[in-house]
C-alpha atoms as a PDB file:
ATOM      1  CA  UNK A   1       0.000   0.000   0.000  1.00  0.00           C
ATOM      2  CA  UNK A   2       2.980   2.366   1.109  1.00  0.00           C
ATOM      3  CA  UNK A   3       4.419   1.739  -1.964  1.00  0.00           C
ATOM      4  CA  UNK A   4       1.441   2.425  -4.608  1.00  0.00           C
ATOM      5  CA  UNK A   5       0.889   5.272  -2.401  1.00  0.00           C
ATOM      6  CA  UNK A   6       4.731   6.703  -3.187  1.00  0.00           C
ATOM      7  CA  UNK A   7       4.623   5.401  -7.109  1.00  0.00           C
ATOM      8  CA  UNK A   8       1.355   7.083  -7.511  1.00  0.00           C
ATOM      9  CA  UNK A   9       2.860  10.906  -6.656  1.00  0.00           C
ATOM     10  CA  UNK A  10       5.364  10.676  -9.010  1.00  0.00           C
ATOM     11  CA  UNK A  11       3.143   8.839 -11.646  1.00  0.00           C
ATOM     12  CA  UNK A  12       2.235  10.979 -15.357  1.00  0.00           C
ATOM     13  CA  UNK A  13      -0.969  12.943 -15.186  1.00  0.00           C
ATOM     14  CA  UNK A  14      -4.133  10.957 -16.362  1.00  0.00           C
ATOM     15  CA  UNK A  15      -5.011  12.146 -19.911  1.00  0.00           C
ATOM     16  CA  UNK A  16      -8.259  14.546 -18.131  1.00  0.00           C
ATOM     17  CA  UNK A  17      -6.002  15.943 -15.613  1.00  0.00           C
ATOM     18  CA  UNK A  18      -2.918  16.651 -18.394  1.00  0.00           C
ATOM     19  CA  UNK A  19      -5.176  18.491 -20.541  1.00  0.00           C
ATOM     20  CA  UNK A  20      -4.197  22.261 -20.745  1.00  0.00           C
ATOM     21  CA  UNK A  21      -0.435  21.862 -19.455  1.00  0.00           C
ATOM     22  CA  UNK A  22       2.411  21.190 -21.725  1.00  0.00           C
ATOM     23  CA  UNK A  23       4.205  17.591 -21.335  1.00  0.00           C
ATOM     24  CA  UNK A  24       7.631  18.675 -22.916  1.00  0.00           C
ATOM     25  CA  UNK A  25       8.351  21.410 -20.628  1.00  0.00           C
ATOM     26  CA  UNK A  26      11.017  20.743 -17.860  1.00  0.00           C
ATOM     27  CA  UNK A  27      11.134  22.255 -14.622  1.00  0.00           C
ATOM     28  CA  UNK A  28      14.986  22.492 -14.582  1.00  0.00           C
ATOM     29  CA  UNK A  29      17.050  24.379 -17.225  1.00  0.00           C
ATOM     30  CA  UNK A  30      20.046  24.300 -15.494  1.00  0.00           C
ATOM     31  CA  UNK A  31      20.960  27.976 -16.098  1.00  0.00           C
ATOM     32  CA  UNK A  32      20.346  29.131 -12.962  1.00  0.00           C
ATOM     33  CA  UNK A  33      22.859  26.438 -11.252  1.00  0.00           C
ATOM     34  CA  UNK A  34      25.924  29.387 -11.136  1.00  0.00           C
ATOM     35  CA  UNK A  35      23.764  31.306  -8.564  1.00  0.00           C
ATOM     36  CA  UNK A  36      22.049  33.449 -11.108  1.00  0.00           C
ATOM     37  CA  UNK A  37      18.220  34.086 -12.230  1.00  0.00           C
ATOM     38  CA  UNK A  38      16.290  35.548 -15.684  1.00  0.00           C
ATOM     39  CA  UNK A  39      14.602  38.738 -15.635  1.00  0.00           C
ATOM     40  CA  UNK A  40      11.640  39.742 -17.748  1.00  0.00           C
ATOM     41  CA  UNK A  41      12.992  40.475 -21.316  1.00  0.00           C
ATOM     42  CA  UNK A  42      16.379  39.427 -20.262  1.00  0.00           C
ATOM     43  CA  UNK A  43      19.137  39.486 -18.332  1.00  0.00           C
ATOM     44  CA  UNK A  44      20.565  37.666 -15.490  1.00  0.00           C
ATOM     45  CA  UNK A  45      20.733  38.866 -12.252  1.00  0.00           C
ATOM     46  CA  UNK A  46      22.377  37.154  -8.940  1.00  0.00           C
ATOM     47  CA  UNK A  47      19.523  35.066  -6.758  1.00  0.00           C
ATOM     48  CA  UNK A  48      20.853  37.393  -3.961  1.00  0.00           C
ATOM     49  CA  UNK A  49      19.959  40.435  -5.620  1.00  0.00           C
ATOM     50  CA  UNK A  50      17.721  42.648  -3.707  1.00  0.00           C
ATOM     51  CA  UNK A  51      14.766  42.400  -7.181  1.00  0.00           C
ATOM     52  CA  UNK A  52      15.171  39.141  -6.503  1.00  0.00           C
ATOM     53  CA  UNK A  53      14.847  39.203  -3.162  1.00  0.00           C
ATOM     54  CA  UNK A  54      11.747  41.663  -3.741  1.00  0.00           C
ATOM     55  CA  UNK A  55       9.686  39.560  -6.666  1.00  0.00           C
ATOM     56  CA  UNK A  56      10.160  35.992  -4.734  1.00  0.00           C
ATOM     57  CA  UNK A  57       8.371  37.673  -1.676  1.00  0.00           C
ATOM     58  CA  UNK A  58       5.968  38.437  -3.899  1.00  0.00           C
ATOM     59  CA  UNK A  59       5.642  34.781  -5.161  1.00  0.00           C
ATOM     60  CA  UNK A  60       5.537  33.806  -1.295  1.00  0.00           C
ATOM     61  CA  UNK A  61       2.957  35.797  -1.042  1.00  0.00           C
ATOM     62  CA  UNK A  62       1.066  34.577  -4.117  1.00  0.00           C
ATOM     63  CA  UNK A  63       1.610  30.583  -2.319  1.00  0.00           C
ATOM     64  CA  UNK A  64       0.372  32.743   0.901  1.00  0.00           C
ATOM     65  CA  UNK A  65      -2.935  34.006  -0.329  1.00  0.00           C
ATOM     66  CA  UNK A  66      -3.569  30.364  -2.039  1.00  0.00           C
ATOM     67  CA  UNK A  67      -3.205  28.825   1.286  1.00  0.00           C
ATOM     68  CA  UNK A  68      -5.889  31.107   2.500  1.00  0.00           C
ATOM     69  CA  UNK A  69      -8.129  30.665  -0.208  1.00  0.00           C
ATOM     70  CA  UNK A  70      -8.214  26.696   0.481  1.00  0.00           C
ATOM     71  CA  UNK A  71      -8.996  27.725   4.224  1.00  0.00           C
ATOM     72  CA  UNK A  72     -12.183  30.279   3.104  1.00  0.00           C
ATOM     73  CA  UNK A  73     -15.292  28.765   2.711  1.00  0.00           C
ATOM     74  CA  UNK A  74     -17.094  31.371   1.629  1.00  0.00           C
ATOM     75  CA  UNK A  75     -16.936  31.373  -2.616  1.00  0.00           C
ATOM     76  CA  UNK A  76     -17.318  35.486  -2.538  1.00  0.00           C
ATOM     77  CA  UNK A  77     -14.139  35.649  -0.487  1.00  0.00           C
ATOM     78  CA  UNK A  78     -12.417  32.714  -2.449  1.00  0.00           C
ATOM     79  CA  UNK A  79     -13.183  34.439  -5.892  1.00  0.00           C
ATOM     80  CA  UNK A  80     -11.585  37.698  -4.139  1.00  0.00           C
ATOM     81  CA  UNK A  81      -8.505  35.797  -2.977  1.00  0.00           C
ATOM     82  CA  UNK A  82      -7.972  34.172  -6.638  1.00  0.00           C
ATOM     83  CA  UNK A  83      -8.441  37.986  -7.945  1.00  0.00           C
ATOM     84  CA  UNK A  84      -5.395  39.003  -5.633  1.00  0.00           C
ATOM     85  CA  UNK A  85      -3.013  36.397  -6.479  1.00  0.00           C
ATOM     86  CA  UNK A  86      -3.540  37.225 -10.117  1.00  0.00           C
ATOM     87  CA  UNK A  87      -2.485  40.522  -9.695  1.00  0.00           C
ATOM     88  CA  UNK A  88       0.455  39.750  -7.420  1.00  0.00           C
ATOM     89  CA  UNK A  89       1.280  38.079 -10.823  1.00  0.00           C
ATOM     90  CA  UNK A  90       1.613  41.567 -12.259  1.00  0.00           C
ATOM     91  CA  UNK A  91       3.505  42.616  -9.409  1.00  0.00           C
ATOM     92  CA  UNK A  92       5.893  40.120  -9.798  1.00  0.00           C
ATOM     93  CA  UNK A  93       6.552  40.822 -13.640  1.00  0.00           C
ATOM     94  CA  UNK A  94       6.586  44.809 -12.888  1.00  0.00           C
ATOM     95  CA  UNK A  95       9.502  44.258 -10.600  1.00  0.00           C
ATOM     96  CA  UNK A  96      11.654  41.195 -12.802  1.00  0.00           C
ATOM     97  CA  UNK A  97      11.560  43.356 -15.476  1.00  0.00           C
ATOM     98  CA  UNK A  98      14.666  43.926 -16.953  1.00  0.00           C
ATOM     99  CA  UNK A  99      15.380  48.132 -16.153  1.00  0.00           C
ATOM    100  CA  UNK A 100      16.141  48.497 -20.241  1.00  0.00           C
ATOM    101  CA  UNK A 101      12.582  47.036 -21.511  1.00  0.00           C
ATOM    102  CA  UNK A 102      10.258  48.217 -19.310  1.00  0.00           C
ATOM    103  CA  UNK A 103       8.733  49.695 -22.401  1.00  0.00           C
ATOM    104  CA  UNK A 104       7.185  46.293 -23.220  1.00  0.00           C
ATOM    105  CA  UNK A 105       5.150  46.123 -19.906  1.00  0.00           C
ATOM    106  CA  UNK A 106       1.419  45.670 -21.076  1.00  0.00           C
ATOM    107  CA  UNK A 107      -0.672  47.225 -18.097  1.00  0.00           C
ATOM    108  CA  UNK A 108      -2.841  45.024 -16.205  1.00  0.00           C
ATOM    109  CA  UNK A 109      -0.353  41.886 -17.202  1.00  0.00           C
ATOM    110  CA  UNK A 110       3.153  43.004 -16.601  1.00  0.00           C
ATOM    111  CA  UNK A 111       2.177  46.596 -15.046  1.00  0.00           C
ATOM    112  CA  UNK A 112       1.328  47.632 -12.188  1.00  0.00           C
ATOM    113  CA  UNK A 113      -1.714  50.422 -12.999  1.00  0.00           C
ATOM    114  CA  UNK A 114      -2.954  52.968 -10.613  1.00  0.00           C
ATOM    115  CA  UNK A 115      -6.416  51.656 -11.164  1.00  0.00           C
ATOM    116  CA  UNK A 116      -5.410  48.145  -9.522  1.00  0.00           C
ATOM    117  CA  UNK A 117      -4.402  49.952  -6.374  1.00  0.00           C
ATOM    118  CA  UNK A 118      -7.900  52.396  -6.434  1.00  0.00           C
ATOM    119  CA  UNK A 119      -9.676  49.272  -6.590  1.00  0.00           C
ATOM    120  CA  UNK A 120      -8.116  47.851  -3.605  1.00  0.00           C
ATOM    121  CA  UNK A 121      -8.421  50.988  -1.925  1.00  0.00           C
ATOM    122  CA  UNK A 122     -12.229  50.911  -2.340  1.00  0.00           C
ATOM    123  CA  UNK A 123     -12.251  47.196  -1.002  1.00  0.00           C
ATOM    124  CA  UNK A 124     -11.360  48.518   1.775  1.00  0.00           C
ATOM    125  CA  UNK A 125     -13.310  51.422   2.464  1.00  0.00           C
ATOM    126  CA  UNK A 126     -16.320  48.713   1.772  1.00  0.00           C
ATOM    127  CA  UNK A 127     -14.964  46.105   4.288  1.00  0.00           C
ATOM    128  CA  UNK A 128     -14.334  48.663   7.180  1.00  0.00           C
ATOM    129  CA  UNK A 129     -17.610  50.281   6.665  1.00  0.00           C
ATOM    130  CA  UNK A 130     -19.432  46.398   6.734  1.00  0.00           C
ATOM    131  CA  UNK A 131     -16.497  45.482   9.278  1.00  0.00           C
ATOM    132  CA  UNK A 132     -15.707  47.736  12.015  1.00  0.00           C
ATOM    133  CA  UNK A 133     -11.737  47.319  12.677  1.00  0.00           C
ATOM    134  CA  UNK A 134     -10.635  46.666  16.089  1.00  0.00           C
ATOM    135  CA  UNK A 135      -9.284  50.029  18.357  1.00  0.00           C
ATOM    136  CA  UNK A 136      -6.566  47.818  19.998  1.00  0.00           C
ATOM    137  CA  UNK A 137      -3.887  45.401  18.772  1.00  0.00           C
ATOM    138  CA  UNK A 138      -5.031  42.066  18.527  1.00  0.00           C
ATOM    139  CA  UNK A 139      -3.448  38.450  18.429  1.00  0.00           C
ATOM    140  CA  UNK A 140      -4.173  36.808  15.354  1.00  0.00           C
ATOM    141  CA  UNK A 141      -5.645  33.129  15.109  1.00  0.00           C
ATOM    142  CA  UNK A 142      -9.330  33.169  15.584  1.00  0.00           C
ATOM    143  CA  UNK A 143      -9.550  30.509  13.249  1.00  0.00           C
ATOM    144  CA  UNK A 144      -7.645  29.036   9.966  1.00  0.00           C
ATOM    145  CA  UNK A 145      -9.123  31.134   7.476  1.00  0.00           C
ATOM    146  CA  UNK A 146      -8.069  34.347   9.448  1.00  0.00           C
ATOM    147  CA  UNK A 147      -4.684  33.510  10.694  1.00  0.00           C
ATOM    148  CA  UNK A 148      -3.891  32.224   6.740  1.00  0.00           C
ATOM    149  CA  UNK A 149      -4.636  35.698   5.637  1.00  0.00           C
ATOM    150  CA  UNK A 150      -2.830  37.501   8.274  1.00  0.00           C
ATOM    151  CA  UNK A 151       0.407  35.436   7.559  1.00  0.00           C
ATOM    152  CA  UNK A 152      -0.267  36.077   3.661  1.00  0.00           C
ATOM    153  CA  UNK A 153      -0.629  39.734   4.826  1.00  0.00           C
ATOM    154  CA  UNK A 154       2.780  39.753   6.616  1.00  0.00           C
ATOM    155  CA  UNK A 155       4.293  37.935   3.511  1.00  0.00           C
ATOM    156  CA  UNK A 156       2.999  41.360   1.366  1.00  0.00           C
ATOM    157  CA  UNK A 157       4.569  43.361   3.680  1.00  0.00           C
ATOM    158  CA  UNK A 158       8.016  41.622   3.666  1.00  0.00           C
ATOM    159  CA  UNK A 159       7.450  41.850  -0.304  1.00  0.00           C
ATOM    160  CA  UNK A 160       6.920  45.920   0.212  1.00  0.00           C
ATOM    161  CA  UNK A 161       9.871  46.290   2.241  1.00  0.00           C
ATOM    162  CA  UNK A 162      12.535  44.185  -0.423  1.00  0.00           C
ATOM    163  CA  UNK A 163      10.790  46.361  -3.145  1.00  0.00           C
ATOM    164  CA  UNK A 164      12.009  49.561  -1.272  1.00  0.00           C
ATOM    165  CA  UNK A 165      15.318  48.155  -0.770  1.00  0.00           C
ATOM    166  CA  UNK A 166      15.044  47.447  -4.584  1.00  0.00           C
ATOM    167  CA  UNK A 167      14.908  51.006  -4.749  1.00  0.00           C
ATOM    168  CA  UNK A 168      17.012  51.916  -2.550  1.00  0.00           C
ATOM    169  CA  UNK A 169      20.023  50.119  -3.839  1.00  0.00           C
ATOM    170  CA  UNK A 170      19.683  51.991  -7.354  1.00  0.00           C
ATOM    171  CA  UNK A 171      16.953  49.944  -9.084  1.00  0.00           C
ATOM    172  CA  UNK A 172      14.121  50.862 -11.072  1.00  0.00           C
ATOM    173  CA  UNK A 173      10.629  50.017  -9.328  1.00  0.00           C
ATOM    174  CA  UNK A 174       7.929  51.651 -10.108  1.00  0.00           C
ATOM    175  CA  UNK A 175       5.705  53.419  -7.378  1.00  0.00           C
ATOM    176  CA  UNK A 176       2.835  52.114  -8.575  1.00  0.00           C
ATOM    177  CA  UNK A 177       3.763  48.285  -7.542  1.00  0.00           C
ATOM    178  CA  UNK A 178       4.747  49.722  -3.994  1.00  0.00           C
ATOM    179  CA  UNK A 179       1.459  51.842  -3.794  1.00  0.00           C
ATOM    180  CA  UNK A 180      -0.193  48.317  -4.553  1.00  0.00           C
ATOM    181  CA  UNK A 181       1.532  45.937  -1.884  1.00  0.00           C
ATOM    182  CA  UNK A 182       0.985  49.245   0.751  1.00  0.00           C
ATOM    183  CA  UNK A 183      -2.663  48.563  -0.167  1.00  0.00           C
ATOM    184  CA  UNK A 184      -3.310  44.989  -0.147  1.00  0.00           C
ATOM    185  CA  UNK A 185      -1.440  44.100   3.317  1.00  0.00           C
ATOM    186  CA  UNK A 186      -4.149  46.724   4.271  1.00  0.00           C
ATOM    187  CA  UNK A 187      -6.781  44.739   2.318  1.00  0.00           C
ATOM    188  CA  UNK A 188      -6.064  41.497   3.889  1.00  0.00           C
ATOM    189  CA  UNK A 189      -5.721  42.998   7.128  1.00  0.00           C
ATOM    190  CA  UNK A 190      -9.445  43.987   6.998  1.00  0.00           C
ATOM    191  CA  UNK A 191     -10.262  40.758   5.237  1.00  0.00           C
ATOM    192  CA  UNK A 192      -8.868  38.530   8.054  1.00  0.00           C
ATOM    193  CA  UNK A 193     -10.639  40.194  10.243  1.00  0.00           C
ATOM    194  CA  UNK A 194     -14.000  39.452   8.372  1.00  0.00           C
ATOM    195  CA  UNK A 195     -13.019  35.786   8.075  1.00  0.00           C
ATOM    196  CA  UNK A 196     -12.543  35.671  12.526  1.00  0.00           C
ATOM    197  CA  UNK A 197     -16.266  36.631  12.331  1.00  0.00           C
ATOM    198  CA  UNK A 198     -16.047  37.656  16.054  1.00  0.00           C
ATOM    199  CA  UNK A 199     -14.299  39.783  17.851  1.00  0.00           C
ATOM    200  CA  UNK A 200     -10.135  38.942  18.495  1.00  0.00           C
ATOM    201  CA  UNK A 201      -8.566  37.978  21.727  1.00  0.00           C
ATOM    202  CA  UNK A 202      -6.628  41.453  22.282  1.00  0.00           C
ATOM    203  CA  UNK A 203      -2.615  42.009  22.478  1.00  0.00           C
ATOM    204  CA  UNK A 204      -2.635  42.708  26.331  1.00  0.00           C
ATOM    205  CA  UNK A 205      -4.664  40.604  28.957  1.00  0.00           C
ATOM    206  CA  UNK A 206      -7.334  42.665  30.460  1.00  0.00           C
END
């Protein structure tokens, strides 16, 4: 039993299952085994650099927010969730681009557009005004759902702070993709607290 168990996790994809995904494309290339990574239209950077430092939080965060969205069982929120890690997608691309081709960025797919951070902005405003926010701190873990977002919201925040190193170290990042990860760790912050559905044990004993 142990063994079919092991044999079938490694086994091809039934035909059904397959369908949609490409069966000659391998997850190793081997190009990246001198300590160095592809950007967006080209270019190699070191897997230390601070961009790449920035866009992998961002791909934690995307694995983050899917976490949560297993844990939500409400299909509103889920379809929300899905929405978000999308976007993080364009994130992600805004800040691998290589500095010299930023000119190809397509908004909405490889561009961060202010739009995308207005509409997270009025998320909000429409989740604290159907969700009162706590006035004190508060310890996370009122139940799965809510402490997966508020780790995926912690995640966005770590993904903030590498993008201003980004900056800081001489890069090009656009304000727009900061304005946007400011934004959502608010978002989910609000949104966690929807999912606890009651109100959080507080920071400090009473």
């Amino acid at each position: 039993m142990l063994n079919s168990l092991k044999l079938s996790r490694f086994a091809p994809l039934s035909p059904p299952r397959a369908r949609g995904y490409l069966s000659d494309v391998r997850i190793y290339t081997k190009k990246g085994d001198d300590g160095t990574t592809g950007l967006l239209y080209g270019g190699r950077v070191s897997k230390g650099d601070p961009a790449t430092e920035a866009y992998g939080s961002v791909d934690e965060a995307v694995a983050a927010l899917g976490m949560a969205r297993s844990l939500v069982p409400d299909e509103r929120f889920r379809e929300l969730i899905l929405r978000l890690q999308r976007e993080l997608f364009v994130v992600g691309a805004d800040l691998a681009t290589n500095p010299d081709q930023r000119r190809k960025l397509k908004a909405g797919v490889s561009l961060v557009t202010p739009d995308m951070t207005d509409e997270l902005e009025r998320l909000i405003d429409r989740s604290v005004e159907e969700h009162p926010l706590p006035e004190e701190f508060i310890v996370h873990g009122a139940n799965p759902a809510s402490a997966a977002l508020d780790v995926a919201r912690t995640v966005v925040r770590r993904a903030e702070r590498r993008a201003v190193e980004m900056g800081d170290g001489g890069a090009t990042v656009s304000p727009e993709a900061l304005r946007y990860l400011n934004r959502l760790s608010d978002l989910l912050f609000c949104l966690a607290r929807e999912a606890a559905g009651e109100p959080e044990d507080p920071s400090r004993e009473r």
